[in-house]
C-alpha atoms as a PDB file:
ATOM      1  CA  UNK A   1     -23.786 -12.698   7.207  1.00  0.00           C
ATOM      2  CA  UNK A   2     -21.613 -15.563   8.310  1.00  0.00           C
ATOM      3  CA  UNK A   3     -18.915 -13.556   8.987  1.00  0.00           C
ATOM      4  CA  UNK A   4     -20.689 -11.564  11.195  1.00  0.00           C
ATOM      5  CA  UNK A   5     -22.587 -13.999  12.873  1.00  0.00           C
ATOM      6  CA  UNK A   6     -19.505 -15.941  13.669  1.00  0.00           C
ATOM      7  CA  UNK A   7     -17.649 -12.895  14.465  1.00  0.00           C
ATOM      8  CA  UNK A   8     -19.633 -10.174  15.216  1.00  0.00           C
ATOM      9  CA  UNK A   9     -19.557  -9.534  18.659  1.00  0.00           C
ATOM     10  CA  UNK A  10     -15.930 -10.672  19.557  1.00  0.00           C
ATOM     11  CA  UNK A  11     -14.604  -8.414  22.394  1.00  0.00           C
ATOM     12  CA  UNK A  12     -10.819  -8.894  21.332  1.00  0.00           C
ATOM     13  CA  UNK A  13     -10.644  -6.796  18.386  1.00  0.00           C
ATOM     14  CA  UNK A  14     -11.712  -9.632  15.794  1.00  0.00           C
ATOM     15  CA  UNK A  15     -14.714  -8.351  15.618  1.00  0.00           C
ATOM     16  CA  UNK A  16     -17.007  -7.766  12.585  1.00  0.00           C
ATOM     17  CA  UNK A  17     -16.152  -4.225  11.978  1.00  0.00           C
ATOM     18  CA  UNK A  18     -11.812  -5.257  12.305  1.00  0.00           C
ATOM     19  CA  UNK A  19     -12.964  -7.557   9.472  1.00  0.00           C
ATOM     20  CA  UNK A  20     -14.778  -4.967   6.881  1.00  0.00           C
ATOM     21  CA  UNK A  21     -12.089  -3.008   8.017  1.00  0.00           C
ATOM     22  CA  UNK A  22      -9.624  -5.255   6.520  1.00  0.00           C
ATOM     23  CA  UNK A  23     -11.862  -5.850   3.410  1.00  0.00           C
ATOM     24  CA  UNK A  24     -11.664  -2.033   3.108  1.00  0.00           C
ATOM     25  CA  UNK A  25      -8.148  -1.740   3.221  1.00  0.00           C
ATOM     26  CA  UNK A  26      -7.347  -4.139   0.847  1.00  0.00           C
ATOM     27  CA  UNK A  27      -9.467  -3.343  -1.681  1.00  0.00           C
ATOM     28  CA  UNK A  28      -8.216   0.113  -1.438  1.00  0.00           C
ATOM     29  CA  UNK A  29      -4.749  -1.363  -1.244  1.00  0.00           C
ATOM     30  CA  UNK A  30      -5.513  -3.865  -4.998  1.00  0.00           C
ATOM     31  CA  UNK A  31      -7.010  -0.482  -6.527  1.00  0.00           C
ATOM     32  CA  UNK A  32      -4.202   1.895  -6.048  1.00  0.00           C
ATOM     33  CA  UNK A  33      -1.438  -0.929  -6.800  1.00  0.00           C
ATOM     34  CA  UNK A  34      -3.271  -2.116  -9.832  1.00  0.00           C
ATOM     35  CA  UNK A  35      -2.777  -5.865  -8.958  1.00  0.00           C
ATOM     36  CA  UNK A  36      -4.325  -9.170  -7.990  1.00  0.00           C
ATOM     37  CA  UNK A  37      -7.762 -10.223  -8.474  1.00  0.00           C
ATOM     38  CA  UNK A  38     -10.238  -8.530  -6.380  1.00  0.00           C
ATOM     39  CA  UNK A  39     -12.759 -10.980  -5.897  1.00  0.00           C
ATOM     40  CA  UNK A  40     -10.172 -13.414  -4.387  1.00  0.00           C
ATOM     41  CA  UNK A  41      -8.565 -11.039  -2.227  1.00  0.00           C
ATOM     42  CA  UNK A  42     -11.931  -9.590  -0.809  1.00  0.00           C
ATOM     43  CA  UNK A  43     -13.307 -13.305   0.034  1.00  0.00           C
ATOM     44  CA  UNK A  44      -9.930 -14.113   1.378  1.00  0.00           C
ATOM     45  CA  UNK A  45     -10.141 -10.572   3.698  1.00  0.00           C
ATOM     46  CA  UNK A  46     -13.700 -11.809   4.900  1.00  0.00           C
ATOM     47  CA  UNK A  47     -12.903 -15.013   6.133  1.00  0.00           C
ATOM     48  CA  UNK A  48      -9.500 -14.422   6.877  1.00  0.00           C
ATOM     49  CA  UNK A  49     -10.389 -14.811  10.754  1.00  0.00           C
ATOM     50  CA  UNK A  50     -12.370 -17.717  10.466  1.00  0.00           C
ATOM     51  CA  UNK A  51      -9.978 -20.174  11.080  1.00  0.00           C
ATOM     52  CA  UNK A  52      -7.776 -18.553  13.292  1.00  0.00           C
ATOM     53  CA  UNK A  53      -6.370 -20.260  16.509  1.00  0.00           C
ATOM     54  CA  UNK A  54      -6.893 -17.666  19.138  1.00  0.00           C
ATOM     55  CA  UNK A  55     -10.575 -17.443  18.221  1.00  0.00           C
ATOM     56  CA  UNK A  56     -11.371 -21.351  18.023  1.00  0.00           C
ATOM     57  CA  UNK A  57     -11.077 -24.432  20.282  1.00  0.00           C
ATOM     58  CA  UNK A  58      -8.518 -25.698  18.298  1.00  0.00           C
ATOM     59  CA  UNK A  59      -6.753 -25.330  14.891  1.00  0.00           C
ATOM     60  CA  UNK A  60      -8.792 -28.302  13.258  1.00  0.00           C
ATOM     61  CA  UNK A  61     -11.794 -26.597  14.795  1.00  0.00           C
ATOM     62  CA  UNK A  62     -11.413 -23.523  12.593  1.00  0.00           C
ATOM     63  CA  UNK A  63     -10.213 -24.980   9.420  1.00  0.00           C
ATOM     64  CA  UNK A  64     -13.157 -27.727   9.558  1.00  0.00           C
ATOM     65  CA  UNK A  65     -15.536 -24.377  10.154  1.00  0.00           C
ATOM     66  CA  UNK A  66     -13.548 -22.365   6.797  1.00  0.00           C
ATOM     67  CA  UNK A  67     -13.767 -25.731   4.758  1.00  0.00           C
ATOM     68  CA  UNK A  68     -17.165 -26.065   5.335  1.00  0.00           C
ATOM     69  CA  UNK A  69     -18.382 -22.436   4.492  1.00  0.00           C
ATOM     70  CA  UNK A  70     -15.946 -22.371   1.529  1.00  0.00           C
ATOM     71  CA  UNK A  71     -17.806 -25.731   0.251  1.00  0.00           C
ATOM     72  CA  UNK A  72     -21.344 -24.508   0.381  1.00  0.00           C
ATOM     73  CA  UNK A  73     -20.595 -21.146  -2.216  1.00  0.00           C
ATOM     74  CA  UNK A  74     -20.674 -21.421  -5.696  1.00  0.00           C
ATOM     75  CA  UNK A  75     -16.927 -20.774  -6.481  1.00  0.00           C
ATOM     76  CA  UNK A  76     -13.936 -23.317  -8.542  1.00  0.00           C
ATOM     77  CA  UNK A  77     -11.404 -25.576  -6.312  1.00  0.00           C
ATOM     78  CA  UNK A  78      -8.821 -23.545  -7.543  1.00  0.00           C
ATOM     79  CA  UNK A  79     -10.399 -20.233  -5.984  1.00  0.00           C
ATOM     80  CA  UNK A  80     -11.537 -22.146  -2.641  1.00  0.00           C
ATOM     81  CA  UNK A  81      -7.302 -23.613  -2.403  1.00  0.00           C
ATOM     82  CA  UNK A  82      -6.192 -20.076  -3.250  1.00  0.00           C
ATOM     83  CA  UNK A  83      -8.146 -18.266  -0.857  1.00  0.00           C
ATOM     84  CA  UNK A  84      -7.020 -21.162   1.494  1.00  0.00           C
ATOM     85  CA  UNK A  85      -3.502 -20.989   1.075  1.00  0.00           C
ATOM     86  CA  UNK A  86      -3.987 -16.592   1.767  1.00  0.00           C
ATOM     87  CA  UNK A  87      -5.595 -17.238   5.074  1.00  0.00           C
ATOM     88  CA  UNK A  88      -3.554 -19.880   6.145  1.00  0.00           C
ATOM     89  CA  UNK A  89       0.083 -17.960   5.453  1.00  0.00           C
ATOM     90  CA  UNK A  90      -0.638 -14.253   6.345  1.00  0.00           C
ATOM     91  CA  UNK A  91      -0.301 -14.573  10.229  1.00  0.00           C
ATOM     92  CA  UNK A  92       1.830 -12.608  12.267  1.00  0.00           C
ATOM     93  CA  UNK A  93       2.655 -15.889  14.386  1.00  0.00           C
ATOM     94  CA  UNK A  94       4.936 -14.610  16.901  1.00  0.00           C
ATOM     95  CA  UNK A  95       7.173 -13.193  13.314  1.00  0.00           C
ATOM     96  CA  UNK A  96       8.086 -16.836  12.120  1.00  0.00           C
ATOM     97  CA  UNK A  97       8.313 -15.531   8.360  1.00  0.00           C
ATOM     98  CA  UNK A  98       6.177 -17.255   5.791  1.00  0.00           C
ATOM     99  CA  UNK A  99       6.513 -16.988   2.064  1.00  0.00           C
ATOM    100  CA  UNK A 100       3.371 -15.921   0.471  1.00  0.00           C
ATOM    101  CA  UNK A 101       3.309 -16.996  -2.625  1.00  0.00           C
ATOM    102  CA  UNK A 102       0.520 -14.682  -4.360  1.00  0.00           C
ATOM    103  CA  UNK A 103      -0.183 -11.110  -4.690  1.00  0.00           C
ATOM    104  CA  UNK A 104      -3.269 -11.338  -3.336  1.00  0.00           C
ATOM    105  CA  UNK A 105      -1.952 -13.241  -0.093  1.00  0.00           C
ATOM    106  CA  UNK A 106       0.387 -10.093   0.095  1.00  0.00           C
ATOM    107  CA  UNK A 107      -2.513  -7.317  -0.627  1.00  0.00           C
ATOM    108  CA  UNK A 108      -4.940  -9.147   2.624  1.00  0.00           C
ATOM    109  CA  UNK A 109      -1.554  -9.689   4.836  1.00  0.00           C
ATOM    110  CA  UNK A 110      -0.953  -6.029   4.505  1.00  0.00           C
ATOM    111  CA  UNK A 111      -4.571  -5.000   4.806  1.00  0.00           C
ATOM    112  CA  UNK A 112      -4.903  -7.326   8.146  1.00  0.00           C
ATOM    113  CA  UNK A 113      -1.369  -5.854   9.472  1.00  0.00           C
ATOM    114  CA  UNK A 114      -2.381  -1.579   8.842  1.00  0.00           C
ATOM    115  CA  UNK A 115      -5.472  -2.787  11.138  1.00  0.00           C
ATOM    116  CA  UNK A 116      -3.185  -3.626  14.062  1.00  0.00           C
ATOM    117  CA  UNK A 117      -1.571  -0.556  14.103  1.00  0.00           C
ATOM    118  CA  UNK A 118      -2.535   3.000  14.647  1.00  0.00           C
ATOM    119  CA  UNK A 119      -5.037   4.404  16.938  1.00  0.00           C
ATOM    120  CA  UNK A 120      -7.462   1.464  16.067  1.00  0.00           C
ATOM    121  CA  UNK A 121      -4.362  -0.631  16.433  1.00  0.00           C
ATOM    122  CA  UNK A 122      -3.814   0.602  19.978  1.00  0.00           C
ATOM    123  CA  UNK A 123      -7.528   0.050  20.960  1.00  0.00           C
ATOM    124  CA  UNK A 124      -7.245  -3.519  20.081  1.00  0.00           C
ATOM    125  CA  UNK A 125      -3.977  -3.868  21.780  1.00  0.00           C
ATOM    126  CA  UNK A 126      -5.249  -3.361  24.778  1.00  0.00           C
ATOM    127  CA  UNK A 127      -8.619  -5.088  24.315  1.00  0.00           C
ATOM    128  CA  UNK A 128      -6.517  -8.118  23.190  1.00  0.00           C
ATOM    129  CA  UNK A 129      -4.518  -8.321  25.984  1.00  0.00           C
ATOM    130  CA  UNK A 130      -7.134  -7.699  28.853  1.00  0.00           C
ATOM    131  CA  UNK A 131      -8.970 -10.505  27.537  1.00  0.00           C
ATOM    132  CA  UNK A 132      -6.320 -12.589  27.580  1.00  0.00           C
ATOM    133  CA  UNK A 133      -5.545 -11.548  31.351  1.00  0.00           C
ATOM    134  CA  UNK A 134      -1.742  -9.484  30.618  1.00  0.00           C
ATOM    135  CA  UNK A 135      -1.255  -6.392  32.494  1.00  0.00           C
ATOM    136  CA  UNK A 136      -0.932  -2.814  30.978  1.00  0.00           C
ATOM    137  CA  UNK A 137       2.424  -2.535  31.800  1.00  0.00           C
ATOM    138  CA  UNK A 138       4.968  -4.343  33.992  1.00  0.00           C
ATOM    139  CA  UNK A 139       8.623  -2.491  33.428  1.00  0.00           C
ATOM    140  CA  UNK A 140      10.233  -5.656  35.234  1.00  0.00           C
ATOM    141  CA  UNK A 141       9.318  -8.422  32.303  1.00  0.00           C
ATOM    142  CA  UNK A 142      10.978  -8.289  29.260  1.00  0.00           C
ATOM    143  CA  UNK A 143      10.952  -7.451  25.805  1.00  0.00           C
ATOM    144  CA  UNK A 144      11.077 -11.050  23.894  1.00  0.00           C
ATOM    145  CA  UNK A 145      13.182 -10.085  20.931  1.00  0.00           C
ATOM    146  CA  UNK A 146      12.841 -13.599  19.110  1.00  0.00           C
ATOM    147  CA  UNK A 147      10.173 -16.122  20.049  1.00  0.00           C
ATOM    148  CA  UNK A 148       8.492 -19.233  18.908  1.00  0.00           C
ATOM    149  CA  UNK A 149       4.828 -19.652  18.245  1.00  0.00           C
ATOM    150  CA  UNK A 150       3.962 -21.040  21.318  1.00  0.00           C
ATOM    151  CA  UNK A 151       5.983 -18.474  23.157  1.00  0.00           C
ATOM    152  CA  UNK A 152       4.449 -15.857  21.179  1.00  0.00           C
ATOM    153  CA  UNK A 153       0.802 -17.478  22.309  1.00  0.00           C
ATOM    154  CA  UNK A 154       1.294 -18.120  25.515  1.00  0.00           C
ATOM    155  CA  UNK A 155       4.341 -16.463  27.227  1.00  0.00           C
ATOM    156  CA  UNK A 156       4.493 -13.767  29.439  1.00  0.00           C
ATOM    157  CA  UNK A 157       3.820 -10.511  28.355  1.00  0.00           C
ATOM    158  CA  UNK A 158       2.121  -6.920  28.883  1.00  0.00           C
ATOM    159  CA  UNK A 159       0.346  -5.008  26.104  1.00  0.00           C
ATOM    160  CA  UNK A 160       2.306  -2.185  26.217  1.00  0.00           C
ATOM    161  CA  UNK A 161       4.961  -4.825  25.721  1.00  0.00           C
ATOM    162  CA  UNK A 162       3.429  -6.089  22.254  1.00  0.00           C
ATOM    163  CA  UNK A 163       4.156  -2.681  20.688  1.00  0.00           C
ATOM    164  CA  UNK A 164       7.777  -3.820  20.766  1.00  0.00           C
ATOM    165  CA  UNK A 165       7.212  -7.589  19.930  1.00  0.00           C
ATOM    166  CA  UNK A 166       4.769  -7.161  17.052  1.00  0.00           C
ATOM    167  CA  UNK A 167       3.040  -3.782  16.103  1.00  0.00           C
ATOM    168  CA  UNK A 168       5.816  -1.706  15.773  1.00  0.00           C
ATOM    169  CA  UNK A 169       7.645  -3.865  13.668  1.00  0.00           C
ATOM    170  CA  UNK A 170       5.072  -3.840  11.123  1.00  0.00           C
ATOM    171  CA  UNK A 171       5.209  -1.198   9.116  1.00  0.00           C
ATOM    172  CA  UNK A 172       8.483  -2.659   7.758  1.00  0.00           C
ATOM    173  CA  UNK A 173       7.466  -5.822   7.103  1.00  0.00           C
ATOM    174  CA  UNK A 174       4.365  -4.515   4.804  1.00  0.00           C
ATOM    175  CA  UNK A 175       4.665  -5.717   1.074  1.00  0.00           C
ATOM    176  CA  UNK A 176       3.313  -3.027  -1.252  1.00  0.00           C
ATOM    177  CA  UNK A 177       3.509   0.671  -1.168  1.00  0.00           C
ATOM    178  CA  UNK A 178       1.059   1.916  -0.700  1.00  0.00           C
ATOM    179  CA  UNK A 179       0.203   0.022   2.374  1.00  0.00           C
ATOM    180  CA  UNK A 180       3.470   1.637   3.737  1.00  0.00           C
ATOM    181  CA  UNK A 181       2.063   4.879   2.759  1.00  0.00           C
ATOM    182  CA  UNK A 182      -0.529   4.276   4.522  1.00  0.00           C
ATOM    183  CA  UNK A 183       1.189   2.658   7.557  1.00  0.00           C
ATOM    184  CA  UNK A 184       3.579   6.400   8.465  1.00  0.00           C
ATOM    185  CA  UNK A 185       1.332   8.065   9.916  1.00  0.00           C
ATOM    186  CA  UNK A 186      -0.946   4.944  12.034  1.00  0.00           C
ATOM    187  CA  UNK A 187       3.493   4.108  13.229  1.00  0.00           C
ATOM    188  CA  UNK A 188       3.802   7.919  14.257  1.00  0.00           C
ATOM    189  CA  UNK A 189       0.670   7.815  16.618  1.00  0.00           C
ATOM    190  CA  UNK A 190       1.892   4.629  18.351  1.00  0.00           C
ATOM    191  CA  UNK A 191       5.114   6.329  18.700  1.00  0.00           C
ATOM    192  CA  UNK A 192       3.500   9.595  20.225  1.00  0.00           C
ATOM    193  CA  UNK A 193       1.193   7.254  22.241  1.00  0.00           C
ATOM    194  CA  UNK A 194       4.037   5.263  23.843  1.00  0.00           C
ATOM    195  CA  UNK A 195       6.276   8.545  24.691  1.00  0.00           C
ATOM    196  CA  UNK A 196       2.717  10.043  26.701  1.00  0.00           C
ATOM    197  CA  UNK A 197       2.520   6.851  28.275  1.00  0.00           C
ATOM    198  CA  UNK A 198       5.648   6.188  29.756  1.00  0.00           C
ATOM    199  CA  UNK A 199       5.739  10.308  30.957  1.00  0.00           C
ATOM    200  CA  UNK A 200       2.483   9.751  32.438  1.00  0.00           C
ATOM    201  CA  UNK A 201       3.657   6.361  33.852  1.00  0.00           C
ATOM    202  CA  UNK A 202       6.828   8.210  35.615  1.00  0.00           C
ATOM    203  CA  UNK A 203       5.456  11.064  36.306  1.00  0.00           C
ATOM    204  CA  UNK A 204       7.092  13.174  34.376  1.00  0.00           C
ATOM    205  CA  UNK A 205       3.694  15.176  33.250  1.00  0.00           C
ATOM    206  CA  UNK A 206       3.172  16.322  36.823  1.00  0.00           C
END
């Protein structure tokens, strides 16, 4: 219910239903690779947007709002600092590379990432970036191969244009298998999406 309440009727593809989503997947994901303790990673998959940046005033904002929600449930200090130290590392962040140090941080960073791809993953694309005010498309701007967070937060961009600076380079960055099983086909429909796309942009379906 908190969860929902706090996220329930985001319009930029954080929504409630991104977030059982994610709990989905990564259960499925800690079934079929036998690993990592389920309760941990299915907490950490509910909260893991919580704290995040994009959907609070500030950082402190969000991690004061996590702390306090972790504090009030019945759970040990060593749960409430692991499922911490999950939501805190598995961001995308503009691809600065973070270690994760658990199994579980790996299982809810894949989970999260298979949800940004796909068709699902295009229909959040594109809800993302009109409410952040980018264009569809501009063919004059750039591709940013290599960027730093605040580049990747606030510099220019289009949403076709985040296809090539984040969602298409995730399927290769996913940690277990079967999340890359998983991840072939939700790749191959961005792929087909982006070739329509740029023959309808052209022309070239006249």
């Amino acid at each position: 219910m908190f969860v929902r309440n706090e996220l329930g009727e985001d319009a930029t593809g954080h929504d409630w239903y991104h977030v059982d989503r994610v709990r989905r997947n990564a259960l499925h994901i800690c079934k079929h690779e036998k690993t990592g303790d389920p309760f941990i990673i299915e907490l950490a998959a509910l909260l893991h947007d919580i704290p995040d940046e994009k959907l609070n005033t500030t950082i402190e904002q969000g991690r004061a709002k996590l702390d306090s929600f972790l504090n009030k449930i019945m759970i040990t200090d060593e749960a409430k600092g692991h499922i911490e130290e999950i939501i805190h590392s598995i961001s995308y962040k503009g691809g600065q590379k973070t270690k994760l140090k658990t199994m579980e941080a790996k299982i809810v960073q894949d989970a999260d990432r298979l949800d940004a791809i796909g068709a699902i993953g295009i229909a959040r694309a594109f809800a993302y970036g009109g409410k952040k005010g980018q264009s569809i498309y501009d063919p004059e701007v750039q591709v940013r191969a290599e960027m730093t967070l605040e580049e990747y937060r606030k510099g220019k961009s289009t949403s076709i244009h985040h296809f090539y600076e984040k969602l298409l380079k995730l399927k290769d960055l996913l940690n277990t298998d079967t999340a890359r099983k998983m991840a072939e086909k939700r790749q191959q429909m961005m792929l087909n999406f982006l070739e329509q796309f740029y023959q309808e942009w052209d022309g070239q379906d006249l």
